[in-house]
Protein backbone atom coordinates (compact mmCIF):
# COMPACT_ATOMS: atom_id res chain seq x y z
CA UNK A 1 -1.38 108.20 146.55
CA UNK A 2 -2.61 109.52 149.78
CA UNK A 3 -0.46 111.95 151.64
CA UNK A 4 -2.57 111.40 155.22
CA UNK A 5 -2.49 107.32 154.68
CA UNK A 6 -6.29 107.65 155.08
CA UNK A 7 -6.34 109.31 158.29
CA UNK A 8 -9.31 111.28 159.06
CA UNK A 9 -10.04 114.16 157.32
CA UNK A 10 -10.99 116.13 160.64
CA UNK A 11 -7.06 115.66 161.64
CA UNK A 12 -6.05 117.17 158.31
CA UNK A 13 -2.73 115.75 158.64
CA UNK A 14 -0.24 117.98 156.12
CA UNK A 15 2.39 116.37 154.29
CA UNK A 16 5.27 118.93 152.98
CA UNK A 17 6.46 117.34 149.61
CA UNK A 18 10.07 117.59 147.95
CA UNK A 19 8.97 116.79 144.75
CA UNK A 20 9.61 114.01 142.69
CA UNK A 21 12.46 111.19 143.54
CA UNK A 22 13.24 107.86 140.90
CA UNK A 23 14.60 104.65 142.90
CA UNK A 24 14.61 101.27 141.17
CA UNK A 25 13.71 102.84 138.38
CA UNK A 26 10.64 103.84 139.50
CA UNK A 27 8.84 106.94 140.36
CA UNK A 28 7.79 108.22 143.85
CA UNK A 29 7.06 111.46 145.87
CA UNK A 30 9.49 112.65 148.22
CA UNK A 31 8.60 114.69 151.56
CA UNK A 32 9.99 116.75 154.03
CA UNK A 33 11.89 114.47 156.37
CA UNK A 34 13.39 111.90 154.00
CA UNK A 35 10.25 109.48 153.69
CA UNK A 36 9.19 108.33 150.26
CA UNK A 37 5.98 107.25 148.46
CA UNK A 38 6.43 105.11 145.79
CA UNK A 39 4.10 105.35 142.64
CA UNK A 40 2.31 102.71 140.83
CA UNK A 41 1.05 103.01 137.20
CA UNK A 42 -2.87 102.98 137.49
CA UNK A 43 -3.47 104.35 140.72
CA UNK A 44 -5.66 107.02 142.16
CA UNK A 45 -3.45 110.31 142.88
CA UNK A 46 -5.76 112.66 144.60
CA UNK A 47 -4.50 115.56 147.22
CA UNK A 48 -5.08 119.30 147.70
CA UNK A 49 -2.81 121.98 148.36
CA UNK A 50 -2.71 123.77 151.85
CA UNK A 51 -0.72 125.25 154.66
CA UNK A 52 0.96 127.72 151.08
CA UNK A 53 4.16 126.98 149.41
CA UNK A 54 7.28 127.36 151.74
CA UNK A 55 11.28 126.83 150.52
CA UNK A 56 12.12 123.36 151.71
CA UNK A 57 16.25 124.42 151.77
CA UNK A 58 19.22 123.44 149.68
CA UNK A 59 20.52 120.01 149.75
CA UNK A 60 18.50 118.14 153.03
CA UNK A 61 19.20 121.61 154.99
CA UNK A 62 15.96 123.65 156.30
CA UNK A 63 15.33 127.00 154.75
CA UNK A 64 16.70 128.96 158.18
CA UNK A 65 13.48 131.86 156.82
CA UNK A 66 11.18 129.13 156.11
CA UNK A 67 10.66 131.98 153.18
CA UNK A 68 7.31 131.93 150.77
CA UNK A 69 7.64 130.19 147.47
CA UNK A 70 5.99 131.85 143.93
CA UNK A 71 3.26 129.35 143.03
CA UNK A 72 4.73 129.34 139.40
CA UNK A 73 8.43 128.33 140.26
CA UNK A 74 9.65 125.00 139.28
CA UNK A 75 13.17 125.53 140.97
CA UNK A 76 10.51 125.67 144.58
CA UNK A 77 13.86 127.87 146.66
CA UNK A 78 13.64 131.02 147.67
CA UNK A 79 16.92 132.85 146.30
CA UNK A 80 18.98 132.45 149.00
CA UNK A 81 18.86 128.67 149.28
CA UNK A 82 18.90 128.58 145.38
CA UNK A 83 22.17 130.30 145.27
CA UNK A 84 23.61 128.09 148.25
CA UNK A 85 22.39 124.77 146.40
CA UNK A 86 24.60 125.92 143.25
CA UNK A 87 27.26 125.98 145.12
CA UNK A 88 27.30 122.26 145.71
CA UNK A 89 26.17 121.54 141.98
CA UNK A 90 28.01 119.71 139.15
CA UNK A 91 25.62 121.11 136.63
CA UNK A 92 25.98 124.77 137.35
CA UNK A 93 29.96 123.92 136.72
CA UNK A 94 30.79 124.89 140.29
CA UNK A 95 32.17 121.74 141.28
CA UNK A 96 35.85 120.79 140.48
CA UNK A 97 37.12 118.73 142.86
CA UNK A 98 35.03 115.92 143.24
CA UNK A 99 37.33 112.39 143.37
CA UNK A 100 34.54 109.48 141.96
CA UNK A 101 34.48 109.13 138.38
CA UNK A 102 31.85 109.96 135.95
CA UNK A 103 30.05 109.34 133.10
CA UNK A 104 29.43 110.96 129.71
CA UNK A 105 26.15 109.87 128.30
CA UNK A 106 23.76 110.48 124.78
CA UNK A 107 20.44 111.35 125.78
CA UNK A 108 17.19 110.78 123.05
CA UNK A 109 14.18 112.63 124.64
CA UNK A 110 12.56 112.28 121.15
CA UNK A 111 12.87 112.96 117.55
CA UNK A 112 15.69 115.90 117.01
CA UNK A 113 15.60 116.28 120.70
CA UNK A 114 19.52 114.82 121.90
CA UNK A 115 21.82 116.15 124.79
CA UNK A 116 25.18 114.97 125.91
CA UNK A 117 25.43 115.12 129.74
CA UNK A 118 27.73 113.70 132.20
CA UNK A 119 26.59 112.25 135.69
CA UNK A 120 28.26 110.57 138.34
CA UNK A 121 28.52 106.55 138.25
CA UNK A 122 27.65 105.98 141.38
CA UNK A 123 23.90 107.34 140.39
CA UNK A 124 23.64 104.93 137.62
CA UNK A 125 21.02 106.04 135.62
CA UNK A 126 18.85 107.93 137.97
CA UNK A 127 20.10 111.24 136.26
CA UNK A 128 18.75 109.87 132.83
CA UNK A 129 14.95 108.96 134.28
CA UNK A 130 15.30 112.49 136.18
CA UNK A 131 15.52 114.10 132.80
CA UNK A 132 12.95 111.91 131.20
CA UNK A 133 15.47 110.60 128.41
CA UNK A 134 13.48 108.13 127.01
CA UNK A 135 16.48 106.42 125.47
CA UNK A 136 20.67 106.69 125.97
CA UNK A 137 23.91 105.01 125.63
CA UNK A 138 26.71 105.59 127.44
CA UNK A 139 29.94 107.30 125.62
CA UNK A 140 32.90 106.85 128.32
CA UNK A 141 33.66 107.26 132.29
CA UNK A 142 36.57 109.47 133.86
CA UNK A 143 37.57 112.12 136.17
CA UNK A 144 35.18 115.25 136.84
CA UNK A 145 36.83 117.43 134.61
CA UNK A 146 37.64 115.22 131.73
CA UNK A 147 34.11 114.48 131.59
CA UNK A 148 33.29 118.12 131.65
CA UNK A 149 35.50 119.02 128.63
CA UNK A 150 33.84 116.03 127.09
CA UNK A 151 30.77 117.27 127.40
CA UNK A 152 31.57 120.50 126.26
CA UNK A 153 33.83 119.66 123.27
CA UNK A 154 31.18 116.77 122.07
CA UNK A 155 27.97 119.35 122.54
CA UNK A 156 29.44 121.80 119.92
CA UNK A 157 30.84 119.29 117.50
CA UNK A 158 27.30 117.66 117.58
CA UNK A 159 25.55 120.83 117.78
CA UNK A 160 23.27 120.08 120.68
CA UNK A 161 22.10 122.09 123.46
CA UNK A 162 22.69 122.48 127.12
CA UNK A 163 19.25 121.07 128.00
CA UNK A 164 15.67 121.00 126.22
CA UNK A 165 12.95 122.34 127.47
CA UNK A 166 10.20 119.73 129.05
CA UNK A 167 7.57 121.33 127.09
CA UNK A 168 9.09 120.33 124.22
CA UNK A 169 9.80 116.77 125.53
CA UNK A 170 6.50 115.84 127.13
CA UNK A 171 4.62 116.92 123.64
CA UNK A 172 5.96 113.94 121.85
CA UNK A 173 6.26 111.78 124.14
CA UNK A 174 2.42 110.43 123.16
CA UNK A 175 3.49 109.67 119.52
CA UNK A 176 7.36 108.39 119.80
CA UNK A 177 8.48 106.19 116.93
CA UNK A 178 8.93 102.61 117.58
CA UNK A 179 12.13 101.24 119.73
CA UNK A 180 13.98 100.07 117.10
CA UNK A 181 14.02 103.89 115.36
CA UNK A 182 14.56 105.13 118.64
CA UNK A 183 18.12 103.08 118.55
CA UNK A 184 18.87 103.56 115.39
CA UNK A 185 19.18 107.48 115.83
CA UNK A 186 21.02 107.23 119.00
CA UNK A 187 23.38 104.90 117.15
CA UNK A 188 23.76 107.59 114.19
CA UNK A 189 24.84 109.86 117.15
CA UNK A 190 27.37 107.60 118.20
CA UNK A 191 28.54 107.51 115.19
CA UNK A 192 29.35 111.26 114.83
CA UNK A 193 30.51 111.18 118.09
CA UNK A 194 33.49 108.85 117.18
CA UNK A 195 34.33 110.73 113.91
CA UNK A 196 35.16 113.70 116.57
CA UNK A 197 38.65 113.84 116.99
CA UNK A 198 40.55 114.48 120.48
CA UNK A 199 37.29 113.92 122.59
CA UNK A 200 38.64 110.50 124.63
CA UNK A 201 41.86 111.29 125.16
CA UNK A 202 41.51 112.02 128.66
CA UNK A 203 38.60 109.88 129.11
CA UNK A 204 37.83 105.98 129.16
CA UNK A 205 35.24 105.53 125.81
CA UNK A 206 32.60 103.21 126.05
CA UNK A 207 31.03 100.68 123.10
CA UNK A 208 27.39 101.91 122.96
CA UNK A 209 24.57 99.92 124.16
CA UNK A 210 21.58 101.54 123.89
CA UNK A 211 18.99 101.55 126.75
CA UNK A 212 15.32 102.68 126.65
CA UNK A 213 13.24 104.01 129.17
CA UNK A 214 9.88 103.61 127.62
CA UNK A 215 8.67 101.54 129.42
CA UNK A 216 9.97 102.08 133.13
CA UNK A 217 8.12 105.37 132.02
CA UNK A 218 4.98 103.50 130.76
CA UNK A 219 4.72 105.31 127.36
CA UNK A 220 3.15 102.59 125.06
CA UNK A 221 -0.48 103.88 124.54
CA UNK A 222 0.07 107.29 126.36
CA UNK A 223 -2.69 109.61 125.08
CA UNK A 224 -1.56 113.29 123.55
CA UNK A 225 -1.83 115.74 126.59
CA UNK A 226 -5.19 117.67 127.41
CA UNK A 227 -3.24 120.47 129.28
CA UNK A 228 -0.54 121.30 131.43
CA UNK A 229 -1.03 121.88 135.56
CA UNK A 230 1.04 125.34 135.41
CA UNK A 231 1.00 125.96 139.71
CA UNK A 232 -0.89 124.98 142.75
CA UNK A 233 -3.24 126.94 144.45
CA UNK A 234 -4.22 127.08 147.81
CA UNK A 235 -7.40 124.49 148.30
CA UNK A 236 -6.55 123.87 144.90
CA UNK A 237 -7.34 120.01 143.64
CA UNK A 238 -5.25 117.19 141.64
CA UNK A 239 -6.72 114.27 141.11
CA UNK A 240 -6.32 111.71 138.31
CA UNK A 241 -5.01 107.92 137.72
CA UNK A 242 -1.24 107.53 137.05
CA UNK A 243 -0.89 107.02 133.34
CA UNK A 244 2.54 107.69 132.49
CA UNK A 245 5.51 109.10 134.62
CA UNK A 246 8.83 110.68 132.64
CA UNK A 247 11.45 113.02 133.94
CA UNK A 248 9.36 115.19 136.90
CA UNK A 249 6.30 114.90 135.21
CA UNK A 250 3.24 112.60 135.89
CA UNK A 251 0.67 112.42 133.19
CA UNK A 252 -2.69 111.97 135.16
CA UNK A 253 -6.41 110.75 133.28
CA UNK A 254 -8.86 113.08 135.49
CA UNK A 255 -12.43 112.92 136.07
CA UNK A 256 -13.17 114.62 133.02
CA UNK A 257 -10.92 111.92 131.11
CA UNK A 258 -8.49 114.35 130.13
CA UNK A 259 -4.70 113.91 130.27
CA UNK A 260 -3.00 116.21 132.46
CA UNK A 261 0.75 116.66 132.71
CA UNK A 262 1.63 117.45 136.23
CA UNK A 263 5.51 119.10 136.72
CA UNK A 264 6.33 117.65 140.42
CA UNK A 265 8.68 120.63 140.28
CA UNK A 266 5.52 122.67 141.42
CA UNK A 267 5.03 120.58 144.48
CA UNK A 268 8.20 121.19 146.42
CA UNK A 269 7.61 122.77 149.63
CA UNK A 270 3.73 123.03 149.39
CA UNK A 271 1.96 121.12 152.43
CA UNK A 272 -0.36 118.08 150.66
CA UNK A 273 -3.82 116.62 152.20
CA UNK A 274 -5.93 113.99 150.86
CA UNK A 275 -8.76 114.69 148.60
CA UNK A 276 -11.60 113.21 147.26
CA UNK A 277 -9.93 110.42 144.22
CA UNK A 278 -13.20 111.70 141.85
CA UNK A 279 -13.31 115.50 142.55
CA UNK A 280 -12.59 117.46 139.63
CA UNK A 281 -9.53 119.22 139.12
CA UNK A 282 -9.33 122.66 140.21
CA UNK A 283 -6.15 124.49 139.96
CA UNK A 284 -4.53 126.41 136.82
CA UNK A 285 -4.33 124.22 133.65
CA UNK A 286 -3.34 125.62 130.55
CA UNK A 287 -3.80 124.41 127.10
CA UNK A 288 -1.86 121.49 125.21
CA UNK A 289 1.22 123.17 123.52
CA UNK A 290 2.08 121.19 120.05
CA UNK A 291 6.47 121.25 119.21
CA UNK A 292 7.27 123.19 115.48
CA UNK A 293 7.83 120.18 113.36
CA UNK A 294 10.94 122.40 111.73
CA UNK A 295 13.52 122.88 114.20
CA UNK A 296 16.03 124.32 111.89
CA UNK A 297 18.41 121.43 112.35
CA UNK A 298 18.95 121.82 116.07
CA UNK A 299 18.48 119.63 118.19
């Protein structure tokens, strides 16, 4: 990926990225403006951060301040646009009168990691990759609210949480059992999900069909993580080859043939340059974190 499509350096065109958008299926960076650079497993990603972090605005809109972003944030709005993009948002539960149906889905991120989520249909299952669900079955399709009390009514019968952490996702995601395991525990799910009683009355249930996302998110031979890119800097280098992409995070093999996790969360609203494909990495990284093998039952 090269932000300046190999302009000269003296120009030191700036590309202000949005983060991380799936289409297809398939990963690519977003930037300010609408454009978007698709991603291909194996290729050179190499830019450095300039021009500082800025809020790119809620929902397409321009930040009206333009205001400074912490380095460290992974929501990248100031406060202001953050609380004006909640407004708009299904999963902050401040939106109840949205007409198109919906969808209740099972999410598997990985062993005793499960979430039941709704989404709209239109999306498909762009919500799913967004997440970095590695496998998922649908459970039934409805109106906005019935798939909200779904949700809610199927989360503490099963015992699952609101969302896991990606920490805890991208740690396994190296060492996942094979896909027929991976069905066969979203399929015991399903199966506690139908022993609840009342949950589809008001929705349209679904026969399950399990779908896996391992390999739209090229996870087959994915080595364990080296570290984690915790924030930009400014000047600050990333530069690796595209091993893996899940969720927003792009697991990169860098010059020092370690594997990097990169959270495109961290990108939003910095301004991006071309780099050098073989420099060295040079912003924060921190150390490979390794999940508690006991979770006390939850998932």
């Amino acid at each position: 990926m090269d932000p300046d499509d190999g302009r000269a350096e003296s120009t030191r065109v700036v590309w202000r990225c949005a983060g991380l958008r799936w289409i297809g299926g398939a990963p690519g960076l977003r930037w300010a403006g609408g454009r978007v650079s698709p991603l291909a497993y194996g290729q050179r990603i190499a830019f450095r951060a300039v021009d500082g972090r800025r809020c790119p605005g809620p929902r397409g809109n321009p930040c009206p301040l333009a205001a400074t972003v912490p380095a460290r944030s992974t929501g990248g709005l100031c406060a202001e646009c953050a609380r004006l993009d909640r407004l708009r948002s299904v999963a902050a539960d401040t939106v109840v009168d949205d007409p198109q149906p919906y969808r209740v889905y099972l999410a598997w991120f990985g062993p005793g990691m499960t979430k039941v989520g709704i989404t709209a249909e239109a999306r498909g299952d762009a919500r799913l990759l967004e997440q970095g669900a590695v496998a998922y079955g649908w459970l039934g399709r409805g109106p906005l609210m019935a798939a909200r009390r779904t949700e809610e009514v199927l989360r503490h019968a099963l015992k699952v949480p609101d969302r896991i952490p990606y920490a805890r996702k991208r740690d396994v995601r190296h060492d996942l059992p094979p896909a027929p395991e991976r069905a066969r525990q979203v399929e015991e799910l399903y199966r506690q999900v139908m022993a609840v009683p009342g949950w589809a009355e008001t929705l349209e249930p679904a026969d399950l069909e399990v779908r896996d996302h391992a390999e739209a998110f090229r996870l087959d031979g994915l080595p364990p993580p080296s570290g984690t890119v915790t924030a930009l800097a400014e000047g600050g280098v990333v530069a690796g080859r595209l091993l893996a992409a899940a969720g927003p995070d792009l697991h990169l093999l860098d010059a020092a043939e370690r594997c990097l996790v990169l959270d495109t969360r961290l990108l939003g609203g910095w301004g991006l340059a071309s780099a050098d494909p073989a420099a060295p990495v040079s912003v924060p990284v921190a150390g490979s974190r390794t999940v508690p093998p006991d979770q006390d039952g939850l998932f």
